[in-house]
PDB file of N, CA and C in Angstrom:
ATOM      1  N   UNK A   1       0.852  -1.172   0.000  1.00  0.00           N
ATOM      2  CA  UNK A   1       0.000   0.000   0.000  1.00  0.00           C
ATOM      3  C   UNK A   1       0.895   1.231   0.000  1.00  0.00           C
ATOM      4  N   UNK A   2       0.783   2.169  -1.126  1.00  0.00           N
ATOM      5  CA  UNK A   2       2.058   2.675  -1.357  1.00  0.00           C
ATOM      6  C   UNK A   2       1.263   3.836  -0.606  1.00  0.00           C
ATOM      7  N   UNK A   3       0.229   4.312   0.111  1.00  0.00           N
ATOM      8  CA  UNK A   3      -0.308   5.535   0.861  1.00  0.00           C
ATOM      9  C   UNK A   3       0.451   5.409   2.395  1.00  0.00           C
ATOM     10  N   UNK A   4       0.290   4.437   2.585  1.00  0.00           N
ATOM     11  CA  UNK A   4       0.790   4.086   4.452  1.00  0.00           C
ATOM     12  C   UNK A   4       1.995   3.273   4.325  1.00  0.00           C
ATOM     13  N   UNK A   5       2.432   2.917   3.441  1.00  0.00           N
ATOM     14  CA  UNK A   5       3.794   1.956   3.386  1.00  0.00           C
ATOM     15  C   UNK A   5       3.974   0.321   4.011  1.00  0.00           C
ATOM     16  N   UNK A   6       2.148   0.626   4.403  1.00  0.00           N
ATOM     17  CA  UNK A   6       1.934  -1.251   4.599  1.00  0.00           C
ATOM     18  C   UNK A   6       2.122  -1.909   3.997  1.00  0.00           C
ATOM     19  N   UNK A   7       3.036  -3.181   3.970  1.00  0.00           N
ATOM     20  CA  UNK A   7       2.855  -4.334   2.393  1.00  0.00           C
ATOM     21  C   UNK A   7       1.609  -4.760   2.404  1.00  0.00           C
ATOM     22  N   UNK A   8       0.569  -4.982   3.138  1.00  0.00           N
ATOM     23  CA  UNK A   8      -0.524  -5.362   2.669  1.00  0.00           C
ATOM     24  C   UNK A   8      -1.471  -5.000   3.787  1.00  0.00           C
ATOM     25  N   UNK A   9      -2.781  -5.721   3.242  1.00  0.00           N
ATOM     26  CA  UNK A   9      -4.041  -4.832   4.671  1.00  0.00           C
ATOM     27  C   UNK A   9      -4.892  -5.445   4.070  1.00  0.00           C
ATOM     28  N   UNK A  10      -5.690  -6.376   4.948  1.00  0.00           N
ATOM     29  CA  UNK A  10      -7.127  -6.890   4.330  1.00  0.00           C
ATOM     30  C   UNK A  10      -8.410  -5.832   4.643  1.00  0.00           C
ATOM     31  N   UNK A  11      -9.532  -6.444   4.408  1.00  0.00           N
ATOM     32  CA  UNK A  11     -10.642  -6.277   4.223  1.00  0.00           C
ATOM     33  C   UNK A  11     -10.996  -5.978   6.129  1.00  0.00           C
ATOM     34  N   UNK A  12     -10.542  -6.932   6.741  1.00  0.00           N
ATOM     35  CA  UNK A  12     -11.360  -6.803   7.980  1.00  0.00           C
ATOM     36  C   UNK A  12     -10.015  -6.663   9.305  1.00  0.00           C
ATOM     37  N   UNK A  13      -8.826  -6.657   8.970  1.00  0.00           N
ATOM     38  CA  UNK A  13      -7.862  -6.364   9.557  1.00  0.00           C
ATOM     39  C   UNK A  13      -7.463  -4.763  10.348  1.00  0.00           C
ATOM     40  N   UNK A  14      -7.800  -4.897  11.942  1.00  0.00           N
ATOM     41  CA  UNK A  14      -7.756  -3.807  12.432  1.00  0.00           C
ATOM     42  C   UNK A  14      -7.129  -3.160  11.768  1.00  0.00           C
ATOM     43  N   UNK A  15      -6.551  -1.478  11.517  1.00  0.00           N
ATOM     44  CA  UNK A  15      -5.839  -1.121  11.389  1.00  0.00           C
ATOM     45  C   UNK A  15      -4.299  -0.260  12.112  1.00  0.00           C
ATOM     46  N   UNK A  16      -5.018  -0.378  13.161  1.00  0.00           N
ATOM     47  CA  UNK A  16      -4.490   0.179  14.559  1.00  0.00           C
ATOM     48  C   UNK A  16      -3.097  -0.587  14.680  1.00  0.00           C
ATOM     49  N   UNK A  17      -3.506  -2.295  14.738  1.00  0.00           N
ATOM     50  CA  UNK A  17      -2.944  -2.413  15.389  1.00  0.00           C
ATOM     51  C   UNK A  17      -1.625  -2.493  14.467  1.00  0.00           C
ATOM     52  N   UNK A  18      -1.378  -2.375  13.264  1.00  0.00           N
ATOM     53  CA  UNK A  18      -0.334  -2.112  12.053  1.00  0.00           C
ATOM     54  C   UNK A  18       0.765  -1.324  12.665  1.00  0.00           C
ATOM     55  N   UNK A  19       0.640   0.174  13.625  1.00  0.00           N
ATOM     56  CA  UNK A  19       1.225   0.760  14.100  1.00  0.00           C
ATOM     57  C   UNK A  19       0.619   2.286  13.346  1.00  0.00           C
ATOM     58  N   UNK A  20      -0.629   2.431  12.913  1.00  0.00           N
ATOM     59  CA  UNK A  20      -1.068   3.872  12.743  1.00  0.00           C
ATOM     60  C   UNK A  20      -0.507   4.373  13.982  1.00  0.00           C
ATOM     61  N   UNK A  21      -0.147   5.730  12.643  1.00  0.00           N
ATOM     62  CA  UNK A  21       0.478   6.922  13.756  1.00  0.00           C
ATOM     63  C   UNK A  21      -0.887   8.069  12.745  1.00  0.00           C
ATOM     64  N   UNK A  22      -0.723   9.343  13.321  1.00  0.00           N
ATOM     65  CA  UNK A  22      -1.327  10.162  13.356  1.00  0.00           C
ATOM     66  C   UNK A  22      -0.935  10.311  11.324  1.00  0.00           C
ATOM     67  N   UNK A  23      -0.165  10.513  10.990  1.00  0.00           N
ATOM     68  CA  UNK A  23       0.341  10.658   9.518  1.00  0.00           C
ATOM     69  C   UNK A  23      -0.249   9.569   8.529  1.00  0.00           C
ATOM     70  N   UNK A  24      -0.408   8.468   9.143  1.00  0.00           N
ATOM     71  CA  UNK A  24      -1.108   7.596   8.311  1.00  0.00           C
ATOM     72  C   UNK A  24      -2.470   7.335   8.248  1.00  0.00           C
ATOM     73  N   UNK A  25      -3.123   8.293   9.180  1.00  0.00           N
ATOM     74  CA  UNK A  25      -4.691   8.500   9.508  1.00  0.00           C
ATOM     75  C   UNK A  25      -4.602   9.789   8.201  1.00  0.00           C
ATOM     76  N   UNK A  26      -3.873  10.914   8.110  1.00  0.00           N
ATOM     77  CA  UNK A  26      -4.314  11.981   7.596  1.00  0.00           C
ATOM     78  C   UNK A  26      -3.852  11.555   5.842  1.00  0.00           C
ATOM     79  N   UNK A  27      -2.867  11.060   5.827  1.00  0.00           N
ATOM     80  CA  UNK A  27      -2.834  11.459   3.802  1.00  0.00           C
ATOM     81  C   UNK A  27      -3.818   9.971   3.328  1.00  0.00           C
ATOM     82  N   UNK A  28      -4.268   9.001   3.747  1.00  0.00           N
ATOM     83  CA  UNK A  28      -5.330   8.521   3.422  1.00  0.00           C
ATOM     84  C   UNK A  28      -6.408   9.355   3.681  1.00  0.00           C
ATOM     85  N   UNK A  29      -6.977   9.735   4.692  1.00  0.00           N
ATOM     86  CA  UNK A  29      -8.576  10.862   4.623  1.00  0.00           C
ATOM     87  C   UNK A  29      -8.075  11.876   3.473  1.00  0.00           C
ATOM     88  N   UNK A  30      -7.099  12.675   3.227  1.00  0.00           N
ATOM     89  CA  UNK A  30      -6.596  13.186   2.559  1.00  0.00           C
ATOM     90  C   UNK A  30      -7.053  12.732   1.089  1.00  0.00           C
ATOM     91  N   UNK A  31      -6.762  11.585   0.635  1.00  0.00           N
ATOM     92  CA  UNK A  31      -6.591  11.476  -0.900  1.00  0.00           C
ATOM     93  C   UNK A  31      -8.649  10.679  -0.738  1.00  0.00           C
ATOM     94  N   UNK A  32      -8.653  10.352   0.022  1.00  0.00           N
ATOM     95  CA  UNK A  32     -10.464   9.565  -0.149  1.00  0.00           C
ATOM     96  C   UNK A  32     -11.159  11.294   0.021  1.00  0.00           C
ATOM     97  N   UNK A  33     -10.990  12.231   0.620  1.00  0.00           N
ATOM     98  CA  UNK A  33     -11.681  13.335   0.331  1.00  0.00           C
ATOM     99  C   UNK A  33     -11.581  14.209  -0.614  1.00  0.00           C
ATOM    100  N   UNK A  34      -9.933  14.080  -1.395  1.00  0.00           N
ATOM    101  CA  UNK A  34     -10.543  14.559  -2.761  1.00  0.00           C
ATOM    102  C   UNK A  34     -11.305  13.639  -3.684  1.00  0.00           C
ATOM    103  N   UNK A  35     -10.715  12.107  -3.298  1.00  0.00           N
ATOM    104  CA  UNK A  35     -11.697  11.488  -4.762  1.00  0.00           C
ATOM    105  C   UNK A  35     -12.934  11.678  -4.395  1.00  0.00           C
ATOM    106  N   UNK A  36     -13.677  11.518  -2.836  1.00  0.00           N
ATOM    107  CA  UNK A  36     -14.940  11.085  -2.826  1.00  0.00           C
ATOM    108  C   UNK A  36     -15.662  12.619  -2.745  1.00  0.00           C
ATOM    109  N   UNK A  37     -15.030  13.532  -1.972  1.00  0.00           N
ATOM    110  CA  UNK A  37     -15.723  14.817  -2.228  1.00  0.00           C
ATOM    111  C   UNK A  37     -17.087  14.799  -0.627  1.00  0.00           C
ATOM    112  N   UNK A  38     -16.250  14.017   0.027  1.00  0.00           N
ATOM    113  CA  UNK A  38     -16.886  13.802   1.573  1.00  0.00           C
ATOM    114  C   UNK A  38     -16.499  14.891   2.580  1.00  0.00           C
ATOM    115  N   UNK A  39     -17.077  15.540   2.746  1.00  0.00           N
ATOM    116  CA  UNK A  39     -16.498  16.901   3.791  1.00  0.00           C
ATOM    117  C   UNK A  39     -16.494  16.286   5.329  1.00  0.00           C
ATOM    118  N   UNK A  40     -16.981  15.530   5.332  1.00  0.00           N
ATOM    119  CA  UNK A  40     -17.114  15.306   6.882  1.00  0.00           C
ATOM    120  C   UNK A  40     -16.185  14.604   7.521  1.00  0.00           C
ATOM    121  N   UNK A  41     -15.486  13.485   5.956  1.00  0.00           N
ATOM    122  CA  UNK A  41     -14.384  12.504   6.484  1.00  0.00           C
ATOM    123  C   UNK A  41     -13.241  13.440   7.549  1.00  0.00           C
ATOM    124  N   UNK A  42     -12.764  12.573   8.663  1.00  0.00           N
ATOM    125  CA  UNK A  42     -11.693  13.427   9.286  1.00  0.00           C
ATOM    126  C   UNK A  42     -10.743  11.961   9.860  1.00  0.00           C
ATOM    127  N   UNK A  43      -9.615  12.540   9.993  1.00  0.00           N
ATOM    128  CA  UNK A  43      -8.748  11.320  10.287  1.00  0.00           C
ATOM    129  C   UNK A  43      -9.618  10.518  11.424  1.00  0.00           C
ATOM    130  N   UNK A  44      -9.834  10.639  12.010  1.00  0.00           N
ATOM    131  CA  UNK A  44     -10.826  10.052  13.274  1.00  0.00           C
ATOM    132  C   UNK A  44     -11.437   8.758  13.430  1.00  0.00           C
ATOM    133  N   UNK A  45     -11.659   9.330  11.493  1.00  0.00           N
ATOM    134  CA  UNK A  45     -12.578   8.223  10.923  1.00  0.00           C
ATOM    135  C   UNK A  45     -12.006   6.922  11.017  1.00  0.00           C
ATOM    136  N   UNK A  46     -10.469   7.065  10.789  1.00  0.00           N
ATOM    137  CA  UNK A  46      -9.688   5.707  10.759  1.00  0.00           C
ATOM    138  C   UNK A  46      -9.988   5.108  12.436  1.00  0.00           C
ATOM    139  N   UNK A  47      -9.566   6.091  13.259  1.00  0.00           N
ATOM    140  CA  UNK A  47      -9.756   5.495  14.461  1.00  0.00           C
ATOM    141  C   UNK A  47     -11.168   4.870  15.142  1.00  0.00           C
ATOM    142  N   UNK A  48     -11.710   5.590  14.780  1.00  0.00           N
ATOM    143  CA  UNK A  48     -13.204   4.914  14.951  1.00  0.00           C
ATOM    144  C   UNK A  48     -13.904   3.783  14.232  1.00  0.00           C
ATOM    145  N   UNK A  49     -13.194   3.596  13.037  1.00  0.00           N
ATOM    146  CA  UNK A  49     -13.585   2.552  11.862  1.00  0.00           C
ATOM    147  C   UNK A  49     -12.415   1.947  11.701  1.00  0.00           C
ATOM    148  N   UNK A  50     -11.486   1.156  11.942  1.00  0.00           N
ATOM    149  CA  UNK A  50     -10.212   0.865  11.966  1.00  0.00           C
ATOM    150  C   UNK A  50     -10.614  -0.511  11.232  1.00  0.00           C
ATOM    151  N   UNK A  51     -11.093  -0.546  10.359  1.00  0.00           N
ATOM    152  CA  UNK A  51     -10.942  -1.520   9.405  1.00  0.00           C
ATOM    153  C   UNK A  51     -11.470  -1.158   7.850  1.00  0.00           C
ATOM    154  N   UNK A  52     -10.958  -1.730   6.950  1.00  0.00           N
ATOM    155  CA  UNK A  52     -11.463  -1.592   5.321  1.00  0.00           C
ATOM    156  C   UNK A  52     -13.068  -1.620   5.388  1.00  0.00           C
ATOM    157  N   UNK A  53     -13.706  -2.507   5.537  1.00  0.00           N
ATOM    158  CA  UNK A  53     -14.632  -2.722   5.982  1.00  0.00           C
ATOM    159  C   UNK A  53     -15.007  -1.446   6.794  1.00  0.00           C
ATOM    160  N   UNK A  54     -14.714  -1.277   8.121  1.00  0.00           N
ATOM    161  CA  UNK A  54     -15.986  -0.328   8.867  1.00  0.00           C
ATOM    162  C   UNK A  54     -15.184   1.280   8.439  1.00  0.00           C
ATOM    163  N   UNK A  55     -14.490   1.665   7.717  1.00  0.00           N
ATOM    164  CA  UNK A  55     -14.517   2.935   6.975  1.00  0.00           C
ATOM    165  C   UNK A  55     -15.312   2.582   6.030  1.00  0.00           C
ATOM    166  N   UNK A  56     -15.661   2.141   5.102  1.00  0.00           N
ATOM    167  CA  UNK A  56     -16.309   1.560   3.639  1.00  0.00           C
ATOM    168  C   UNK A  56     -18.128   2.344   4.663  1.00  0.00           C
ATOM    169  N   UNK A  57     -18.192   1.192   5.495  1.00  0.00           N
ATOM    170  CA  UNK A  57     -19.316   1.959   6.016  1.00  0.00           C
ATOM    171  C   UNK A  57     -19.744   3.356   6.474  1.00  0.00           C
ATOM    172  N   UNK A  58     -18.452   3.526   6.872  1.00  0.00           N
ATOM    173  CA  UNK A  58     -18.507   4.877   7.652  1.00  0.00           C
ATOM    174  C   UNK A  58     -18.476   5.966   6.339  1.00  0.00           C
ATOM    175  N   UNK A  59     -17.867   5.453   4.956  1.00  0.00           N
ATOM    176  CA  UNK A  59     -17.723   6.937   4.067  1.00  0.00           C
ATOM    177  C   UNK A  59     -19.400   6.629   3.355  1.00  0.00           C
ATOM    178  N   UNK A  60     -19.585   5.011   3.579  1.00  0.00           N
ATOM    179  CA  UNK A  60     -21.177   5.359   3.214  1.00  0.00           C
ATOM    180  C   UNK A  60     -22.427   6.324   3.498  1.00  0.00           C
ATOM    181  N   UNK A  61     -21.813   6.149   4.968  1.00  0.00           N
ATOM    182  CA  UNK A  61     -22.830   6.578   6.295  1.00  0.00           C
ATOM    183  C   UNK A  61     -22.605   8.224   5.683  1.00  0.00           C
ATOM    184  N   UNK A  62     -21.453   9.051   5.865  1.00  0.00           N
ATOM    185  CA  UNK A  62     -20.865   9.964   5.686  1.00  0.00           C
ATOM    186  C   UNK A  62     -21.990  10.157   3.923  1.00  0.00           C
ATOM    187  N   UNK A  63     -21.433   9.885   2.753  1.00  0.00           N
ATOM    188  CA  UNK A  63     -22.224  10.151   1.976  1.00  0.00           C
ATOM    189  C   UNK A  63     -23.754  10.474   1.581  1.00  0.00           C
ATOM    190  N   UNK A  64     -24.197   9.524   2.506  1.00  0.00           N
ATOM    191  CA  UNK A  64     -25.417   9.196   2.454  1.00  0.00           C
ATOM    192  C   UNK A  64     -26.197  10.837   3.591  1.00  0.00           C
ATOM    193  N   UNK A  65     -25.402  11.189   4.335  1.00  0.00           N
ATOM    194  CA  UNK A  65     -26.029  12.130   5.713  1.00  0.00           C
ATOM    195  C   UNK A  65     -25.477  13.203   4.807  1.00  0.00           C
ATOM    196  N   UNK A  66     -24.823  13.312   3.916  1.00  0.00           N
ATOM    197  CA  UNK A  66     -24.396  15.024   3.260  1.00  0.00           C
ATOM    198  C   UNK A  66     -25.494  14.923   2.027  1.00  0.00           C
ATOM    199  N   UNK A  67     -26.107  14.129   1.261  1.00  0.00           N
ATOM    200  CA  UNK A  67     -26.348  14.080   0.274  1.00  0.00           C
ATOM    201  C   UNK A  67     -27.836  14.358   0.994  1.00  0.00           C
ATOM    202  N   UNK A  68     -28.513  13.660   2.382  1.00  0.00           N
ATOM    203  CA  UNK A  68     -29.446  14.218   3.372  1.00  0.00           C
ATOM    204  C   UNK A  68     -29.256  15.747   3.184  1.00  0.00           C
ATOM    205  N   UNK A  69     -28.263  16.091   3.678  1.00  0.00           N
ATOM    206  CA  UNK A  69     -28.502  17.286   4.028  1.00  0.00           C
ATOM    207  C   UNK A  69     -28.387  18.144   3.288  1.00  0.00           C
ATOM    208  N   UNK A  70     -27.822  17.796   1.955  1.00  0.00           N
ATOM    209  CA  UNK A  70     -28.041  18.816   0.738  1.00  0.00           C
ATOM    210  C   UNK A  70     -29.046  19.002  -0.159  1.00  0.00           C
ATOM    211  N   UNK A  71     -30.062  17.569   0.398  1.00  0.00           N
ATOM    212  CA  UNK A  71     -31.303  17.665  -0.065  1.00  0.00           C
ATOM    213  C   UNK A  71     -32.334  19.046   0.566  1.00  0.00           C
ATOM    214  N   UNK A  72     -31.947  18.803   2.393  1.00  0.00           N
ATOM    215  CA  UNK A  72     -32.693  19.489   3.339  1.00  0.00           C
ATOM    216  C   UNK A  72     -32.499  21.318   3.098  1.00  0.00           C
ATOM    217  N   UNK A  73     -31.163  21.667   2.962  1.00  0.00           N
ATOM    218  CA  UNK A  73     -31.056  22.453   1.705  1.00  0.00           C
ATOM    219  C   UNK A  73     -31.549  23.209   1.110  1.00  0.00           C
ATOM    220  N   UNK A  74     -31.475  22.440   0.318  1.00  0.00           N
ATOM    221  CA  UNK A  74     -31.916  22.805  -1.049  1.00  0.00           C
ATOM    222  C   UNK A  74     -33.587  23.454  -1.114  1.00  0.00           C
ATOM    223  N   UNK A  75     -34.657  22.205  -0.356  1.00  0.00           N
ATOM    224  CA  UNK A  75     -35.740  22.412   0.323  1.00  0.00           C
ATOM    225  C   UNK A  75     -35.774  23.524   0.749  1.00  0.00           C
ATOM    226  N   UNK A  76     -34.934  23.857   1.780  1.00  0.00           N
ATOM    227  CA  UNK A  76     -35.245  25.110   2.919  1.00  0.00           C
ATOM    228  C   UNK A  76     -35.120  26.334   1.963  1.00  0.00           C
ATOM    229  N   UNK A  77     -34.375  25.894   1.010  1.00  0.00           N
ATOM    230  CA  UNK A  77     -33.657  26.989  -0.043  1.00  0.00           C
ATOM    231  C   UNK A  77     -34.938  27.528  -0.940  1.00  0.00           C
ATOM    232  N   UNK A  78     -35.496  26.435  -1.136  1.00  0.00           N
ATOM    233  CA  UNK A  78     -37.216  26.823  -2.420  1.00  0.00           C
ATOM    234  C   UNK A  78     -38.147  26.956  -1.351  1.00  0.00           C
ATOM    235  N   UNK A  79     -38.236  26.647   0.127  1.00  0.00           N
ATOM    236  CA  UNK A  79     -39.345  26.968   0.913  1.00  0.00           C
ATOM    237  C   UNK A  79     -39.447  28.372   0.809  1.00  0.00           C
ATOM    238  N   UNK A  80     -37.730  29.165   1.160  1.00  0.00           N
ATOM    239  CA  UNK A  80     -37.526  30.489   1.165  1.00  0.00           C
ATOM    240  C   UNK A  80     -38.258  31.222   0.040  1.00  0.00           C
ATOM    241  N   UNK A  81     -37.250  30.869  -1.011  1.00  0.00           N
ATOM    242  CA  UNK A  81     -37.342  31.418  -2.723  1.00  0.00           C
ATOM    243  C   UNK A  81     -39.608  31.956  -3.200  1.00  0.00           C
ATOM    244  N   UNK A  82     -40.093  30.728  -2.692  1.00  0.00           N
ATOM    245  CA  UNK A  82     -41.420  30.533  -3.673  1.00  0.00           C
ATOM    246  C   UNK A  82     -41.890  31.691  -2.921  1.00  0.00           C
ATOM    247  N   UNK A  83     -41.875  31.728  -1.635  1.00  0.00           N
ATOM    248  CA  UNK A  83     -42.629  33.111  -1.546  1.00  0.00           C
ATOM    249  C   UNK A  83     -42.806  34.620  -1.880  1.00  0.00           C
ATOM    250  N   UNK A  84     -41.053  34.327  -1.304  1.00  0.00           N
ATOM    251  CA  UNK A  84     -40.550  36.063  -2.018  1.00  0.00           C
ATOM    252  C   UNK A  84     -40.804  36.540  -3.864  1.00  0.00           C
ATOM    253  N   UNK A  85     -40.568  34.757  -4.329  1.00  0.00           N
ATOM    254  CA  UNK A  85     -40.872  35.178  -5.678  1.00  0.00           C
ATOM    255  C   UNK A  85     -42.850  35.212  -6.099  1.00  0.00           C
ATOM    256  N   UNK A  86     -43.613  34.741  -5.191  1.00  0.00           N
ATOM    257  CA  UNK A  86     -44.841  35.233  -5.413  1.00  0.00           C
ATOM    258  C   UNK A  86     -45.209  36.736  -5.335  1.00  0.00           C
ATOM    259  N   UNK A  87     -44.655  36.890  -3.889  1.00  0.00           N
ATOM    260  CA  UNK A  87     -44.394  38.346  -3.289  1.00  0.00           C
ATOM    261  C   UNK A  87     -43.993  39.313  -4.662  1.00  0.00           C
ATOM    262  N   UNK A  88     -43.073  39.064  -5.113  1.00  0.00           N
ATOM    263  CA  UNK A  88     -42.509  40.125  -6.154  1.00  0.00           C
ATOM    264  C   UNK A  88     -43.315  39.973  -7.328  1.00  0.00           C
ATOM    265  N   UNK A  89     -43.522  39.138  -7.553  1.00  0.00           N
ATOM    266  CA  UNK A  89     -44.916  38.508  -8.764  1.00  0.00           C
ATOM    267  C   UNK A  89     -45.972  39.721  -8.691  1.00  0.00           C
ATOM    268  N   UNK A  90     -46.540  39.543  -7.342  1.00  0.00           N
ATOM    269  CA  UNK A  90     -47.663  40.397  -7.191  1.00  0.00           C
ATOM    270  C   UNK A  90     -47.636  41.860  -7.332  1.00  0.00           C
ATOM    271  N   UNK A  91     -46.443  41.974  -6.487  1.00  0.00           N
ATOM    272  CA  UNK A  91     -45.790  43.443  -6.869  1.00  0.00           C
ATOM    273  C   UNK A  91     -46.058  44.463  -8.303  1.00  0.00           C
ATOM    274  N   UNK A  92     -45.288  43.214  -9.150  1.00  0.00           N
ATOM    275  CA  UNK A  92     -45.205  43.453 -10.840  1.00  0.00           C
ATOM    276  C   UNK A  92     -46.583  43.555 -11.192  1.00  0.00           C
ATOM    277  N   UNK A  93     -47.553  42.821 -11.129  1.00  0.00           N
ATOM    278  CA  UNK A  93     -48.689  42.361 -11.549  1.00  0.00           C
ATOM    279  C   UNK A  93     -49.195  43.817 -11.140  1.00  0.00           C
ATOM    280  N   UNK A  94     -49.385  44.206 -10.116  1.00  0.00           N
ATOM    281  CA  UNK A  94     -49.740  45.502  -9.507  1.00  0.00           C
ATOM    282  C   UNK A  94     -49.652  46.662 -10.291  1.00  0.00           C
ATOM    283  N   UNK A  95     -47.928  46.723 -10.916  1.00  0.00           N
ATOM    284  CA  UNK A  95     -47.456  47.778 -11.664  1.00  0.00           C
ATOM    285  C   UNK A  95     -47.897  47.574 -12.946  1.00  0.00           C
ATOM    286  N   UNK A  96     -47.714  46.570 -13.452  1.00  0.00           N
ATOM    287  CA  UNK A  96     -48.283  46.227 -14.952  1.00  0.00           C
ATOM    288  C   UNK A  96     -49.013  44.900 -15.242  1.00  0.00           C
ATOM    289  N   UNK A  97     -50.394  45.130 -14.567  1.00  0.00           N
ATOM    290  CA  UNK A  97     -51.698  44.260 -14.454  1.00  0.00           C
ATOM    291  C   UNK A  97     -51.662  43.544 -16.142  1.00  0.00           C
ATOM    292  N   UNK A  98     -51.641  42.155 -15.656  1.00  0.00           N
ATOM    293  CA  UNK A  98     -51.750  41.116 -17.363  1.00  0.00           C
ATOM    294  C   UNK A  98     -52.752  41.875 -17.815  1.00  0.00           C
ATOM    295  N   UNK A  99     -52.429  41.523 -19.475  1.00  0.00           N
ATOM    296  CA  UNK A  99     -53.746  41.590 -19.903  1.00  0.00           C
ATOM    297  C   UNK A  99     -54.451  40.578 -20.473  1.00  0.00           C
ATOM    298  N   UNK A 100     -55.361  40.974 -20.670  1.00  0.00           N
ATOM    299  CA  UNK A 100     -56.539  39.448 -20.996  1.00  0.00           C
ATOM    300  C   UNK A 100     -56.147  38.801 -21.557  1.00  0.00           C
ATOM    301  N   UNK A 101     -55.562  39.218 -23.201  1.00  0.00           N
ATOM    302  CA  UNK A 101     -55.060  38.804 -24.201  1.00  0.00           C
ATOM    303  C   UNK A 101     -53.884  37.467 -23.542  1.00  0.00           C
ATOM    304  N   UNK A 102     -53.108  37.951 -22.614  1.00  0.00           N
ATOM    305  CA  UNK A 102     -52.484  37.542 -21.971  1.00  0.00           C
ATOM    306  C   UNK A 102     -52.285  36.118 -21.728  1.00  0.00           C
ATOM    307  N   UNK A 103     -53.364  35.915 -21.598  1.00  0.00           N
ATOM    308  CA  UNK A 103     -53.501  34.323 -20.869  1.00  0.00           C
ATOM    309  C   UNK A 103     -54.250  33.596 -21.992  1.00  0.00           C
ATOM    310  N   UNK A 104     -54.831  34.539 -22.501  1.00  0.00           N
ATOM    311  CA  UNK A 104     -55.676  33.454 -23.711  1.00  0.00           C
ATOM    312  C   UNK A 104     -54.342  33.144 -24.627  1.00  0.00           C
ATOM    313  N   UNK A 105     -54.864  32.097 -25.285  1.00  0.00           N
ATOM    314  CA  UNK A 105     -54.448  31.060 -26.351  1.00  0.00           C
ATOM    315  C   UNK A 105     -54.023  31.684 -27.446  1.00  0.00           C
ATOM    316  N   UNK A 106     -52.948  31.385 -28.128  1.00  0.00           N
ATOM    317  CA  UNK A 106     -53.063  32.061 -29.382  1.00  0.00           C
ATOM    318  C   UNK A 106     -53.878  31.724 -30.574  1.00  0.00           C
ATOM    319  N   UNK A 107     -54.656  32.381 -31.334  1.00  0.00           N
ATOM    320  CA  UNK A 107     -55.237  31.997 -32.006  1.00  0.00           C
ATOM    321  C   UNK A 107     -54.452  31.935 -33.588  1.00  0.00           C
ATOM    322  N   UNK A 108     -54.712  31.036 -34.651  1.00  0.00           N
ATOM    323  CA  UNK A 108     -54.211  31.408 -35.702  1.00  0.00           C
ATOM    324  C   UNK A 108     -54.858  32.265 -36.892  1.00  0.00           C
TER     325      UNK A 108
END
């Protein structure tokens, strides 16, 4: 593993007990947060998930709660938006009332 300089590392093999030091927690979170684009990953993660396996879960878990919350967002973001843009709608409408023609159909 040319990131940590382990010759090898399974699937379910603590990682701790390898001899992680603090440097081999950070340029792995390091290179999985630019590929994966996970803001939340933090070296920690190794310590708390100290296996291939329970990081795998944990950048799931992690993906899955940002992609939550960029939904929640986004939501709060158009809850805001629809009103103010009715609000200003009405405004306009006020200043320059449709006209009939307006809404009807075009005819040929």
């Amino acid at each position: 593993m040319s990131i940590t300089g382990w010759p090898e590392l399974s699937e379910s093999k603590n990682i701790a007990t390898l001899g992680m030091d603090p440097l081999h927690a950070i340029i792995p979170v390091r290179h999985l947060n630019q590929a994966l684009k996970i803001p939340d990953l933090a070296p920690s993660t190794l310590y708390t998930d100290p296996s291939v396996t329970d990081v795998s879960r944990a950048l799931i878990t992690l993906r899955d709660e940002n992609n939550d919350s960029q939904k929640t967002a986004h939501q709060s973001h158009l809850s805001r938006r629809t009103p103010l843009l009715n609000e200003y709608k009405a405004k306009i409408d006020q200043l320059h009332p449709p006209s009939a023609t307006a809404d009807s159909p075009i005819s040929n």
